[in-house]
N, C-alpha and C. Protein backbone atom coordinates (compact mmCIF):
# COMPACT_ATOMS: atom_id res chain seq x y z
N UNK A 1 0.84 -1.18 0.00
CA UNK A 1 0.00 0.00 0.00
C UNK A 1 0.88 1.24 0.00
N UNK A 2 0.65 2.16 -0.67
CA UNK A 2 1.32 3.58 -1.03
C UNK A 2 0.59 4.66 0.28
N UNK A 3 2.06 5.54 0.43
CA UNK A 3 1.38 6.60 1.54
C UNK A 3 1.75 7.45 0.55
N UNK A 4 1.56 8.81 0.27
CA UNK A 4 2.02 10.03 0.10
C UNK A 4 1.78 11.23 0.99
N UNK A 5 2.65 12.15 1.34
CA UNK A 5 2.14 13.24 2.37
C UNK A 5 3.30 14.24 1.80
N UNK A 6 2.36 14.88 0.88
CA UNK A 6 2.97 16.07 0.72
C UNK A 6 3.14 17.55 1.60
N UNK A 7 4.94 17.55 1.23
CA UNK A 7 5.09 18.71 2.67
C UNK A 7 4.02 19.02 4.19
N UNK A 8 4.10 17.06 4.35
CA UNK A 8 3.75 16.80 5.31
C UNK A 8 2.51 18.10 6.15
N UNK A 9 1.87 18.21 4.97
CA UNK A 9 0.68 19.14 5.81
C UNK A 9 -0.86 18.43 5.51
N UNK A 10 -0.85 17.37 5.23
CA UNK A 10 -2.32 16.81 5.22
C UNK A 10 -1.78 14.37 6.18
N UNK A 11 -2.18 14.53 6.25
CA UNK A 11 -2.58 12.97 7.04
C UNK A 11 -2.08 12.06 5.60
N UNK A 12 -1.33 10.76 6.04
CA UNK A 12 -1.32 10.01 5.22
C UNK A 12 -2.65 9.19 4.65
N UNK A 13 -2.86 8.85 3.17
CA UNK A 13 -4.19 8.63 2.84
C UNK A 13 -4.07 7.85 1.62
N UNK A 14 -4.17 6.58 1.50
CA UNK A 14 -3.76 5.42 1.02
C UNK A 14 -4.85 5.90 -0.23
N UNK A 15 -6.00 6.04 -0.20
CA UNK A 15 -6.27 6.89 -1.79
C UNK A 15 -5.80 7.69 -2.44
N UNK A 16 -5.38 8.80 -1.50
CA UNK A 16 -4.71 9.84 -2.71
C UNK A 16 -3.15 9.55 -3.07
N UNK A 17 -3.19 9.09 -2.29
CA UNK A 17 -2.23 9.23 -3.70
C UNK A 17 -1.33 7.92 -3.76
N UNK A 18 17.75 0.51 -2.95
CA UNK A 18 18.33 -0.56 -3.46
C UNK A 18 19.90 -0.46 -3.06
N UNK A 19 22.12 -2.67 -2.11
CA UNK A 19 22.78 -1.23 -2.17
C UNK A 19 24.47 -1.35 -1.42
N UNK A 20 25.43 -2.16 -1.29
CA UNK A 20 26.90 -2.65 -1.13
C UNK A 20 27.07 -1.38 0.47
N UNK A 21 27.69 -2.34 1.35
CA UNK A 21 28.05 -2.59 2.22
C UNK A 21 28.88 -1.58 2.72
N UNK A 22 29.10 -0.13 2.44
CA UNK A 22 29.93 0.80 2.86
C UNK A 22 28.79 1.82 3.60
N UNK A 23 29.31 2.75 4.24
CA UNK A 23 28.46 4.26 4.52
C UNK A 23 29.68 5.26 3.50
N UNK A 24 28.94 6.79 3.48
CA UNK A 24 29.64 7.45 2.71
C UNK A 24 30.76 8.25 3.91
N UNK A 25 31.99 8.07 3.84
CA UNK A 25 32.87 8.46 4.41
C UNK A 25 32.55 10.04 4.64
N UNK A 26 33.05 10.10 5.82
CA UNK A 26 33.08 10.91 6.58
C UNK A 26 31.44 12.03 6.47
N UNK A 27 30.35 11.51 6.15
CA UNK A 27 29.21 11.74 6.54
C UNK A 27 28.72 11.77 7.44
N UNK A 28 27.95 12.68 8.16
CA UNK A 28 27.51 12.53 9.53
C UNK A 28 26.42 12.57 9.40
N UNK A 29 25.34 11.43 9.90
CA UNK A 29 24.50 10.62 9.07
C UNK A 29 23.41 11.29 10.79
N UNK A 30 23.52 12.06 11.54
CA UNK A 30 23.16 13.23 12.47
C UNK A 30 22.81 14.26 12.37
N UNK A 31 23.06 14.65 10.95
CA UNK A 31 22.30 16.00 10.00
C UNK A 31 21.32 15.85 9.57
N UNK A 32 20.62 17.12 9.51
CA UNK A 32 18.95 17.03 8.78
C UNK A 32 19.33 16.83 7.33
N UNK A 33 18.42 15.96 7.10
CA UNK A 33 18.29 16.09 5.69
C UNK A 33 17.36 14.84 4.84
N UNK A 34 16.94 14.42 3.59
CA UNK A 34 16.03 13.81 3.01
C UNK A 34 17.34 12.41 2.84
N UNK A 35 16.38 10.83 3.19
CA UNK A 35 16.92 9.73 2.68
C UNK A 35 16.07 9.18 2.14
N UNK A 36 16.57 8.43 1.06
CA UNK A 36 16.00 7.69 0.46
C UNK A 36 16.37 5.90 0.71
N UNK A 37 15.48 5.34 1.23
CA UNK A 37 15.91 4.01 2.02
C UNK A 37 15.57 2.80 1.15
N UNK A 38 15.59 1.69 1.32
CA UNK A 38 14.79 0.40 1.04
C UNK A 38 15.75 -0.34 1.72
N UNK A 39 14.92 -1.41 2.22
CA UNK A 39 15.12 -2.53 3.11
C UNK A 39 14.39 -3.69 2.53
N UNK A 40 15.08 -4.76 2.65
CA UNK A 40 14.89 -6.13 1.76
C UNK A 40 14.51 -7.12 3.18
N UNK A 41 13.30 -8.13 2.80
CA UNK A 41 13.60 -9.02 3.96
C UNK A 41 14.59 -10.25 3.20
N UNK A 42 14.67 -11.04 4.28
CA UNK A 42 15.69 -11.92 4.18
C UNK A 42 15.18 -12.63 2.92
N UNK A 43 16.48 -12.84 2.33
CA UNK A 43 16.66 -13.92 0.98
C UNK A 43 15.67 -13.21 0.26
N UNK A 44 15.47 -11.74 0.08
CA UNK A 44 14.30 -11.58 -0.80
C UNK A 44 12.80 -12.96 -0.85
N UNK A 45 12.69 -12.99 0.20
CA UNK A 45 11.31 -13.73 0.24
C UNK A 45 9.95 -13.02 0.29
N UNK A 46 9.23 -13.31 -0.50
CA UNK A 46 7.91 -12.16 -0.39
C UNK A 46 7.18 -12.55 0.56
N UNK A 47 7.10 -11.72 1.49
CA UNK A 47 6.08 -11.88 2.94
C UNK A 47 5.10 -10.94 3.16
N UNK A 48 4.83 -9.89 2.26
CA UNK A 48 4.26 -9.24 2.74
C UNK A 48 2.61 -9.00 2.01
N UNK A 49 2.59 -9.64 1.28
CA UNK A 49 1.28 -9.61 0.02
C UNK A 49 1.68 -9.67 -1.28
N UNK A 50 1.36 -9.78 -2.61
CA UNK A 50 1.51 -9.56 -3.76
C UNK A 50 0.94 -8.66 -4.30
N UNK A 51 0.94 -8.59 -5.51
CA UNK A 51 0.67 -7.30 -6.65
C UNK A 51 -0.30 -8.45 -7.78
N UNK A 52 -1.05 -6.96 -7.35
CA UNK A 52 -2.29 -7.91 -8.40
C UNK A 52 -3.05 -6.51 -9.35
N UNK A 53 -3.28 -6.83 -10.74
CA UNK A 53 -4.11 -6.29 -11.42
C UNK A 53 -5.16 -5.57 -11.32
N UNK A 54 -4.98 -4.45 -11.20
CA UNK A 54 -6.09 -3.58 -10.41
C UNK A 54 -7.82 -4.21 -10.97
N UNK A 55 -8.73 -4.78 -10.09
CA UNK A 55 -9.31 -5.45 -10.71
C UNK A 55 -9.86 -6.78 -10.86
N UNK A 56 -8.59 -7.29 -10.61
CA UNK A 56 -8.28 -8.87 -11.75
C UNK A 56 -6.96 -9.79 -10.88
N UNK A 57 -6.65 -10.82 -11.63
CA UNK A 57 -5.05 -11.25 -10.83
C UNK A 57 -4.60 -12.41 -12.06
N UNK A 58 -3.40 -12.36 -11.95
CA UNK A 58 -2.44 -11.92 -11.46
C UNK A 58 -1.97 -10.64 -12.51
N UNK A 59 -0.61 -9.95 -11.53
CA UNK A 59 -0.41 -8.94 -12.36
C UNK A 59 0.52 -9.68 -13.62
N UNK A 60 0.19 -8.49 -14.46
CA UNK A 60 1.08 -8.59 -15.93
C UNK A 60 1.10 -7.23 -16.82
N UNK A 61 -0.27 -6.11 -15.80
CA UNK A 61 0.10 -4.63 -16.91
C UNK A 61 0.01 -3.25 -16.12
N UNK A 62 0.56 -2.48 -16.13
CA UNK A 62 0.92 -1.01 -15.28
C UNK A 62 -0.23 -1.07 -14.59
N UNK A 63 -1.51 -1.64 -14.58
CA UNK A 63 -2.12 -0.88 -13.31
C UNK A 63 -2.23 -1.73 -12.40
N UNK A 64 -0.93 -2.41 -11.94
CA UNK A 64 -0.91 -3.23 -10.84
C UNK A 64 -0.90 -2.64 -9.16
N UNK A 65 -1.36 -3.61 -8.74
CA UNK A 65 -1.37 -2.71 -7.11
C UNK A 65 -1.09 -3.58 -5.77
N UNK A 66 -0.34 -2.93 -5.04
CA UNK A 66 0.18 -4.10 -4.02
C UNK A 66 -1.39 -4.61 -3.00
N UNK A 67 -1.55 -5.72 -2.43
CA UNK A 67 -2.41 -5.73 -1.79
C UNK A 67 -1.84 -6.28 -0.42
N UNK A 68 -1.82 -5.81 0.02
CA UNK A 68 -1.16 -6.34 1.44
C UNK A 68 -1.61 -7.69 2.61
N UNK A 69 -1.08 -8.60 2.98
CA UNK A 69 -1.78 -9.40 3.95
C UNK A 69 -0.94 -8.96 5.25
N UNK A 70 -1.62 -9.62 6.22
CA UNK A 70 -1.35 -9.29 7.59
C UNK A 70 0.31 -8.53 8.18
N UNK A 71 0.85 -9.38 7.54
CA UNK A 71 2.55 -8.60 7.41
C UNK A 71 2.86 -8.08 7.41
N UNK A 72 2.10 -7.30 6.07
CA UNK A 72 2.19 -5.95 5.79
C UNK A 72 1.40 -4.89 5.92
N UNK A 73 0.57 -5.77 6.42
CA UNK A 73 -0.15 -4.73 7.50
C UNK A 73 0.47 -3.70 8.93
N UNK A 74 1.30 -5.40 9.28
CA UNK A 74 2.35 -5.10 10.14
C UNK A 74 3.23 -3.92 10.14
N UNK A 75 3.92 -4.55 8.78
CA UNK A 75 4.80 -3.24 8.39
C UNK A 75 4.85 -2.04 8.11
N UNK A 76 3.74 -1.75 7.66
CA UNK A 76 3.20 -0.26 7.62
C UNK A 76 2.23 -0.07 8.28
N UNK A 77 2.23 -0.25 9.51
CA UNK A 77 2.02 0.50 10.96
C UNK A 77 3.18 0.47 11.55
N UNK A 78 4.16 -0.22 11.56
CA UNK A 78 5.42 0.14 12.48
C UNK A 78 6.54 1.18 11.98
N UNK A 79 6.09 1.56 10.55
CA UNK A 79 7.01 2.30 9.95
C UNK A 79 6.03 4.38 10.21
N UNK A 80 4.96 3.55 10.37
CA UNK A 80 4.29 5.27 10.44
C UNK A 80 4.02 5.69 12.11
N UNK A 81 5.01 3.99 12.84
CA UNK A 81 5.16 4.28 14.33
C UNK A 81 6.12 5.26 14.66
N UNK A 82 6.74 5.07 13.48
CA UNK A 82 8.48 5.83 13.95
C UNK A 82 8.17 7.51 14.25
N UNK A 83 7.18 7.78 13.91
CA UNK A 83 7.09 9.42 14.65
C UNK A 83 7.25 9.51 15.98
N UNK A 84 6.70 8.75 16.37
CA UNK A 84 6.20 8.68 17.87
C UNK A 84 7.50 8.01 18.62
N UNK A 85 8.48 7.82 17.98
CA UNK A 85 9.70 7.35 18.97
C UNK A 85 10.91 8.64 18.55
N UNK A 86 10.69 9.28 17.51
CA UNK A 86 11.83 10.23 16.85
C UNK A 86 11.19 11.14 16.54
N UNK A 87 11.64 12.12 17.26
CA UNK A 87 10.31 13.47 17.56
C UNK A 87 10.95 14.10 16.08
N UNK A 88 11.65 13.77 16.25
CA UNK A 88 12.82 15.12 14.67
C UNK A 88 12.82 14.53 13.53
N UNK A 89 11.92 13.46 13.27
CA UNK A 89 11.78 13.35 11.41
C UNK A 89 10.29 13.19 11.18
N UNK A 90 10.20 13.24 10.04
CA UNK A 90 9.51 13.13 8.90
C UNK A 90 9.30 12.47 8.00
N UNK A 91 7.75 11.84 7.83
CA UNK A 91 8.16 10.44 6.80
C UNK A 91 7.23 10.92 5.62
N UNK A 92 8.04 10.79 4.34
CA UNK A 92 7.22 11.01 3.21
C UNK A 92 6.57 10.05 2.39
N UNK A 93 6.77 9.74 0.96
CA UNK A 93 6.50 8.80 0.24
C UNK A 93 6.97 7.22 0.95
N UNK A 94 5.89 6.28 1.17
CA UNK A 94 6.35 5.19 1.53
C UNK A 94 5.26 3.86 0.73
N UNK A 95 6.16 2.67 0.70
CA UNK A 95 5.23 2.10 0.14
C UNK A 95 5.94 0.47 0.65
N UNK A 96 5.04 -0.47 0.71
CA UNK A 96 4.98 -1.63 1.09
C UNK A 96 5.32 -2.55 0.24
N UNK A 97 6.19 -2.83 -0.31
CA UNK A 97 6.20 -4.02 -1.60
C UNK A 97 5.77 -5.47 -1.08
N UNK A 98 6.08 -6.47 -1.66
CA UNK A 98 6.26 -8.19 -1.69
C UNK A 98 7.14 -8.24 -0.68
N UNK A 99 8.54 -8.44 -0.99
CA UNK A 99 10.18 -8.67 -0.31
C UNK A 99 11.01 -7.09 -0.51
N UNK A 100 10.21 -6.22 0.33
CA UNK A 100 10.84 -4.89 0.60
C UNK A 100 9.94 -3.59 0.86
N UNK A 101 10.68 -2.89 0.92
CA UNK A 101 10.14 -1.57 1.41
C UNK A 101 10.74 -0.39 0.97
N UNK A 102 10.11 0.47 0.15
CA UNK A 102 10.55 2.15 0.22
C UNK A 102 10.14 3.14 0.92
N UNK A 103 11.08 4.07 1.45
CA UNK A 103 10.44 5.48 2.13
C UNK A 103 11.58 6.51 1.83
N UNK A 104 10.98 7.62 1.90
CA UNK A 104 11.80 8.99 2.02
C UNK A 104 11.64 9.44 3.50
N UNK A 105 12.80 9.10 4.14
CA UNK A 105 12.46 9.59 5.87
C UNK A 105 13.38 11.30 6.19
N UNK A 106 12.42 12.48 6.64
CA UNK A 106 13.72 13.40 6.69
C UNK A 106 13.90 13.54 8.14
N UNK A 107 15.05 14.18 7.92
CA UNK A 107 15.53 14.11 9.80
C UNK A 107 15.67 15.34 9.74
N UNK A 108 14.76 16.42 10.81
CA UNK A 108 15.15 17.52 10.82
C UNK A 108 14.60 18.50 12.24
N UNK A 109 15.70 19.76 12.45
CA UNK A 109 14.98 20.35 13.71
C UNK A 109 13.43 20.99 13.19
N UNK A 110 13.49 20.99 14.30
CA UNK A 110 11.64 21.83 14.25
C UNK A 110 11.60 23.37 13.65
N UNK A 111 12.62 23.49 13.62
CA UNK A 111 12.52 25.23 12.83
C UNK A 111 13.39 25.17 11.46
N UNK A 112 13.42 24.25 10.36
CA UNK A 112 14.28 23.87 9.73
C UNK A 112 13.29 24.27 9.01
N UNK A 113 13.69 24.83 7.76
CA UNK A 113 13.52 25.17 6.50
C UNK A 113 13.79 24.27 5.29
N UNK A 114 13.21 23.59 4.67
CA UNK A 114 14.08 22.75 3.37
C UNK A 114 14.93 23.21 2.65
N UNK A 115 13.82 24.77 2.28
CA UNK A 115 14.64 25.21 0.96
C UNK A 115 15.80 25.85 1.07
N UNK A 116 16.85 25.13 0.29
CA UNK A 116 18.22 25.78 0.38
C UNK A 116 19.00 25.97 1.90
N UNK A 117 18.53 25.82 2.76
CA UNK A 117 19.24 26.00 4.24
C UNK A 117 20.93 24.66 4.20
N UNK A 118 21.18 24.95 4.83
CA UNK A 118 22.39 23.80 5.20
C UNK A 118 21.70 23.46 6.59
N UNK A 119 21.88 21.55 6.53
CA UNK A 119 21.54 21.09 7.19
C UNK A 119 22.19 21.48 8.69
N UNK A 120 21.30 21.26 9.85
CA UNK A 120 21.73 21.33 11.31
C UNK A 120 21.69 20.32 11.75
N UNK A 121 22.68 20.53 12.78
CA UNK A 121 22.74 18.69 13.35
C UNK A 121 21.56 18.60 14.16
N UNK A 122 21.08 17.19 14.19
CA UNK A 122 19.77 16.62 15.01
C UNK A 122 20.72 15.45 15.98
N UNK A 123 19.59 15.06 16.98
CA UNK A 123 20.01 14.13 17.85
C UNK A 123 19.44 12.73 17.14
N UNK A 124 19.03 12.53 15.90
CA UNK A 124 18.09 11.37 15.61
C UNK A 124 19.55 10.75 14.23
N UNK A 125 20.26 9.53 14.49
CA UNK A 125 20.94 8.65 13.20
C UNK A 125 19.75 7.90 12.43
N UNK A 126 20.09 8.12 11.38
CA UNK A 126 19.32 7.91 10.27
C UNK A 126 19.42 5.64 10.63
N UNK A 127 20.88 5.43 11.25
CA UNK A 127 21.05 4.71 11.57
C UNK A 127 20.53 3.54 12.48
N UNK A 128 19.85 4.56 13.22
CA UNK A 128 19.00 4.58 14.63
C UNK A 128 17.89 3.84 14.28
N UNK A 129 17.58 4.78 13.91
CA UNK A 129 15.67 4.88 12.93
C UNK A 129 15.55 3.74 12.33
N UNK A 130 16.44 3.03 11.17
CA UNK A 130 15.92 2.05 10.49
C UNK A 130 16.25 0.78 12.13
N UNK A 131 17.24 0.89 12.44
CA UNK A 131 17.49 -0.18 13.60
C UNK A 131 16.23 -0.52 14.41
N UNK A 132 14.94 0.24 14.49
CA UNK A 132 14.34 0.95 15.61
C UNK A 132 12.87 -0.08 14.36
N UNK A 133 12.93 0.84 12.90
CA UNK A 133 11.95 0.01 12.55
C UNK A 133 12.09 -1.75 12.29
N UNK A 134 13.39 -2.00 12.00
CA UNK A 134 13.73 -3.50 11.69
C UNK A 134 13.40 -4.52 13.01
N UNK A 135 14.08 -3.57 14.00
CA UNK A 135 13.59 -4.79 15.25
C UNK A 135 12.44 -4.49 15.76
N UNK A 136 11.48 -3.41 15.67
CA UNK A 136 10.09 -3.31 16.03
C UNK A 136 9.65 -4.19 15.07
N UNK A 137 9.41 -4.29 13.79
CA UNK A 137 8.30 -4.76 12.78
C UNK A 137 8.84 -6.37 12.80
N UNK A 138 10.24 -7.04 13.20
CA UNK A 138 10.50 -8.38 13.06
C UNK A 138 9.69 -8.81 14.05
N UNK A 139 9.88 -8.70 15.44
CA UNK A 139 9.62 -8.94 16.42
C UNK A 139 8.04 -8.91 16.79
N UNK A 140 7.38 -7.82 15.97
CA UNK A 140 5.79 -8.15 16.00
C UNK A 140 5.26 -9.17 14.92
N UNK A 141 6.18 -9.17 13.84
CA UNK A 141 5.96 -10.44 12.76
C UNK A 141 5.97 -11.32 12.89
N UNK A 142 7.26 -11.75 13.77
CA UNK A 142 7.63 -12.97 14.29
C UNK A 142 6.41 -13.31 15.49
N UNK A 143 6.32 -12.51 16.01
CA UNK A 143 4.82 -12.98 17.43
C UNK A 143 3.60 -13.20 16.38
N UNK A 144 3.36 -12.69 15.34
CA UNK A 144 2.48 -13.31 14.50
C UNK A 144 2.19 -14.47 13.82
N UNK A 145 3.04 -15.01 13.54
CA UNK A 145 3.53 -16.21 12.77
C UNK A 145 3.93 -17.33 13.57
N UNK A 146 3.86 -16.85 14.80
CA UNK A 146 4.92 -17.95 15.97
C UNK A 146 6.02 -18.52 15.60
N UNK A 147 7.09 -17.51 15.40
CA UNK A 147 8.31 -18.21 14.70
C UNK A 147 9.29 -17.27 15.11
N UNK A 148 8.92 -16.97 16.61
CA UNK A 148 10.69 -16.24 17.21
C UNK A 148 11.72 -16.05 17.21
N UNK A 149 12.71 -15.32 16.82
CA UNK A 149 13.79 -15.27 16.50
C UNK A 149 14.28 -15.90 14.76
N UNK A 150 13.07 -15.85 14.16
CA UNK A 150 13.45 -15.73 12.56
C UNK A 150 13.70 -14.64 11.95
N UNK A 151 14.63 -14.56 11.04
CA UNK A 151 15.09 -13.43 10.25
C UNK A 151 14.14 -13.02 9.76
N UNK A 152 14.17 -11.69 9.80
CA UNK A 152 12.62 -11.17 8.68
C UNK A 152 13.86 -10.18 7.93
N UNK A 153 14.50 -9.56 7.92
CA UNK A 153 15.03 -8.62 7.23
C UNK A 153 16.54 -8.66 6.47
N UNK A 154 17.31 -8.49 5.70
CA UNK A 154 18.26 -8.45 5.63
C UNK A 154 19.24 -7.48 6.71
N UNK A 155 20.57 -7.69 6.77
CA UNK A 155 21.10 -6.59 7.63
C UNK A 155 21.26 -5.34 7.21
N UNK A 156 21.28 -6.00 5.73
CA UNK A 156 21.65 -4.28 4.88
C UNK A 156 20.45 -3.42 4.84
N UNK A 157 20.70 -2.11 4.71
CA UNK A 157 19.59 -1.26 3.91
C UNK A 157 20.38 -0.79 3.38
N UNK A 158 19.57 -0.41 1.87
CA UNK A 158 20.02 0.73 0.98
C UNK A 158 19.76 1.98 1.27
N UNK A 159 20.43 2.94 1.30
CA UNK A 159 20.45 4.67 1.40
C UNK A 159 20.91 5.67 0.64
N UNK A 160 20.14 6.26 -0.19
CA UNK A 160 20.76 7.63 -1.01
C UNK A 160 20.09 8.92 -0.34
N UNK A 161 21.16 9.62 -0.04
CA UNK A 161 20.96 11.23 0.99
C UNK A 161 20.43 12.26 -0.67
N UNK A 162 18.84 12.48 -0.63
CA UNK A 162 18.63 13.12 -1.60
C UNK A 162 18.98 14.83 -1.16
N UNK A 163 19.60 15.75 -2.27
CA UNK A 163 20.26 16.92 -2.10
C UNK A 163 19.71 17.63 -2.63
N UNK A 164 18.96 17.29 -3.79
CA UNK A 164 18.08 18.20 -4.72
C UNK A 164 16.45 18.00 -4.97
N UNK A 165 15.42 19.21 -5.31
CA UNK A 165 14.27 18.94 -5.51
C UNK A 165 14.19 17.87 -6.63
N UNK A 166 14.95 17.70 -7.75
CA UNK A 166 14.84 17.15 -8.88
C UNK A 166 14.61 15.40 -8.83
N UNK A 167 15.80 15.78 -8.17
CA UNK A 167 16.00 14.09 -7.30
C UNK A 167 15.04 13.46 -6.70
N UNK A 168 14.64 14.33 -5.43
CA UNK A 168 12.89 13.94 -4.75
C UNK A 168 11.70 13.79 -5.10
N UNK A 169 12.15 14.35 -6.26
CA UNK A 169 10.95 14.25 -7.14
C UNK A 169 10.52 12.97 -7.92
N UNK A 170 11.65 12.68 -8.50
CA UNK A 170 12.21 11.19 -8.95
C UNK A 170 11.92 10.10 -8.35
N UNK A 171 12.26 10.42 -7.21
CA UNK A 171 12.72 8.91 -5.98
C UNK A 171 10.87 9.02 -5.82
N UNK A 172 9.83 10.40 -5.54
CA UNK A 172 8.79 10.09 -5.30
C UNK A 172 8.08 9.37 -6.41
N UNK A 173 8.19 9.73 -7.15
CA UNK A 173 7.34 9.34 -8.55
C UNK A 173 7.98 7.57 -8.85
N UNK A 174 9.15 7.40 -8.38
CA UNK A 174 9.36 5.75 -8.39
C UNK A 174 8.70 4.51 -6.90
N UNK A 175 8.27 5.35 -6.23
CA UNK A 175 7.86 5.12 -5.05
C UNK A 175 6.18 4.51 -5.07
N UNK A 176 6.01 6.16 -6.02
CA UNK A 176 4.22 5.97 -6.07
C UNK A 176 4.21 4.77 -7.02
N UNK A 177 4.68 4.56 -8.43
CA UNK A 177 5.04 4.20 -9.06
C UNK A 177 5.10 2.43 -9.05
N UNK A 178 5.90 2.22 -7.89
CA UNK A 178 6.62 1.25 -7.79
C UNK A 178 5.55 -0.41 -8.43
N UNK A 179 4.74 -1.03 -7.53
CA UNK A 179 3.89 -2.00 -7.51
C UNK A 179 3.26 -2.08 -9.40
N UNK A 180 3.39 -0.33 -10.19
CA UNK A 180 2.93 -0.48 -11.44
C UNK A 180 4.70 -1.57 -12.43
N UNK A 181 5.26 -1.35 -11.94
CA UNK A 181 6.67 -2.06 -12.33
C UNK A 181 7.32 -3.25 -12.21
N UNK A 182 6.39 -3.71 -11.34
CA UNK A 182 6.85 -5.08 -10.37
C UNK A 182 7.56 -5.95 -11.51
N UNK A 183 6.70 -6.00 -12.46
CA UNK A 183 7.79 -7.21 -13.31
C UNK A 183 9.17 -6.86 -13.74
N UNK A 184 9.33 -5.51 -14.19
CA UNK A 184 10.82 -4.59 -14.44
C UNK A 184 11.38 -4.62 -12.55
N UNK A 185 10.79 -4.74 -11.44
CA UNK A 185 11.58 -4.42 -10.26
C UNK A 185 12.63 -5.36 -10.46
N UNK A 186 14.12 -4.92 -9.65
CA UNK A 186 15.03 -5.39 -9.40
C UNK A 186 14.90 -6.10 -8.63
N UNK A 187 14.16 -6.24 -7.58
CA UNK A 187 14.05 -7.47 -6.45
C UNK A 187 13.11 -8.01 -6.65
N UNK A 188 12.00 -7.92 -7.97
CA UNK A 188 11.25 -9.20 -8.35
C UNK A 188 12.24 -9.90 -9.25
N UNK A 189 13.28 -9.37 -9.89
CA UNK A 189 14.25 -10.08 -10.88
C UNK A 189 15.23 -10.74 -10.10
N UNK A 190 15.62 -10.76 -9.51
CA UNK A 190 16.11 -11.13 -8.21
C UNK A 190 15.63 -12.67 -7.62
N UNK A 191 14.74 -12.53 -7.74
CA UNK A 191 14.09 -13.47 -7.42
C UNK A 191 14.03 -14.59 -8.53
N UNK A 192 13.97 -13.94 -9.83
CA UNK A 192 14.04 -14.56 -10.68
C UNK A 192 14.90 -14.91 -11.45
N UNK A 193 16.37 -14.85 -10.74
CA UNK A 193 17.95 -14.47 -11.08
C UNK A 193 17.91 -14.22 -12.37
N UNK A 194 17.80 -12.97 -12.44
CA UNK A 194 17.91 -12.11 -14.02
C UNK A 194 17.80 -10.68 -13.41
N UNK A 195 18.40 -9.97 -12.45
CA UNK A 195 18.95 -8.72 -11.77
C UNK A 195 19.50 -7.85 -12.96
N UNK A 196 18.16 -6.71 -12.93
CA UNK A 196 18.60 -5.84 -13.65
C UNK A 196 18.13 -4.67 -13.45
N UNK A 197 19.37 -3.80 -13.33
CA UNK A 197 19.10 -2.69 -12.38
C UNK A 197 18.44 -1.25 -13.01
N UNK A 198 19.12 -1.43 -14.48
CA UNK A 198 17.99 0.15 -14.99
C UNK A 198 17.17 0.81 -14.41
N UNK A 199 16.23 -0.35 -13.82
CA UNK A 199 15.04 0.78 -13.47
C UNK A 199 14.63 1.44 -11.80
N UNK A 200 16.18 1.09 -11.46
CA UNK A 200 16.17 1.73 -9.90
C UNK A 200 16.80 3.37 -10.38
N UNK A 201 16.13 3.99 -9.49
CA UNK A 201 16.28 5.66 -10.12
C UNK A 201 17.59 6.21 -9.77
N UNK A 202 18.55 5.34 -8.84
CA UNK A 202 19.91 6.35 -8.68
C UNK A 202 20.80 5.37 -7.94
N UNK A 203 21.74 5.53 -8.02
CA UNK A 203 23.04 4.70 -6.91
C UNK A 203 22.79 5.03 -5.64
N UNK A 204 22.79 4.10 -4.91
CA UNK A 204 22.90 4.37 -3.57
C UNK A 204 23.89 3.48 -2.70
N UNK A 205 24.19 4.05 -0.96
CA UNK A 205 25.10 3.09 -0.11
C UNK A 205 24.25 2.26 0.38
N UNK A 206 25.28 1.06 1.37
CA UNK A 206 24.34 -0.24 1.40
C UNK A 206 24.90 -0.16 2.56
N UNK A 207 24.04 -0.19 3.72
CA UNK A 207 24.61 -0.47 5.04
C UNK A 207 24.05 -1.25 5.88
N UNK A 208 25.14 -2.04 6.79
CA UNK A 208 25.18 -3.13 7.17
C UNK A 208 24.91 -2.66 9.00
N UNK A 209 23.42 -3.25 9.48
CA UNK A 209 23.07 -3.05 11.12
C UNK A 209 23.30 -4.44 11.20
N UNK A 210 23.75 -4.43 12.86
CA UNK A 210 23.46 -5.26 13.39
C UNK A 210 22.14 -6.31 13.16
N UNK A 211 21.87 -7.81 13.89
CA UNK A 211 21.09 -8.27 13.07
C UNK A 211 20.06 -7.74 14.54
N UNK A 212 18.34 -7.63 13.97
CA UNK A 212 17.55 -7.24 14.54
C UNK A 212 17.14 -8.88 15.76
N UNK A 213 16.76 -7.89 17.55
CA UNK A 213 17.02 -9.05 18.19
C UNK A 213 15.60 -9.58 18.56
């Protein structure tokens, strides 16, 4: 299921509307500013619902749409929990796939300006935050399923620090986007060992948390 919340001044509203193993040196990942995330569960296994033909099933043409089962139900409530534990961000475009997840999360003070300002340091790691959603959403999955201490996530997440409107714009429109693509996605190809990356919108770092407990 797709959120959008533009410049976070109206309620999220399900109608309207990828990454190698380094951080970027000497980044201080403690500054405000826009990320662009995805998180894979383990072995790319789809747990969270499929994509079906708006309509109809199965998918096979752009107006496909994720439909979520309990999982991912899960998962997107624990990801629109994260306000309520990290007073200093902001969650934008997010969306629920099969075997993953996108969001644009920003980290920023309360008197922060987007446009054009240089970021100020916050007390919230971007680091933190995903740590915070991986072991909240495993750990209620896992009590769902009765299967404790199973991997639900990979360790990695992918992260690109977006810098420009142009960019955000991009990453949103691949976001809303996403579930209409599923057969071009890289982690449905993946699945189907034939990984091909074209149609992820930009390079990003791949970083490695601890495993969720």
């Amino acid at each position: 299921m797709l959120y959008h919340n533009k410049n976070n001044k109206m309620p999220y509203n399900p109608d309207i509307h990828h990454r190698r193993s380094i951080r970027l040196k000497n980044y201080d990942y403690t500054r405000a500013g826009l990320y662009f995330v995805t998180i894979c569960t383990q072995n790319r296994e789809c747990l969270f619902g499929e994509i079906v033909e708006a309509g109809s099933k199965p998918a096979q043409t752009g107006s496909n749409k994720i439909t979520l089962n309990p999982l991912g139900i899960i998962i997107q409530k624990t990801w629109f929990d994260l306000i309520h534990h990290n007073k200093n961000i902001k969650l934008h475009d997010f969306i629920v796939m099969p075997n993953h997840v996108h969001g644009i999360i920003e980290i920023t003070p309360s008197d922060r300006n987007w446009a054009g300002l240089e970021p100020a340091p916050t007390s919230t790691k971007l680091t933190e935050i995903i740590r915070q959603f991986k072991t909240f959403s495993a750990k209620r999955v896992n009590q769902w399923r009765k299967t404790v201490g199973v991997p639900v996530w990979q360790r990695n997440y992918h992260e690109h620090i977006i810098r420009h409107e142009a960019t955000y714009l991009k990453i949103a429109e691949y976001i809303q986007t996403n579930p209409q693509k599923w057969l071009d996605d890289r982690y449905y190809q993946v699945i189907n060992h034939s990984l091909d990356s074209q149609n992820y919108p930009l390079d990003s770092q791949v970083h490695t948390l601890p495993p969720p407990q």
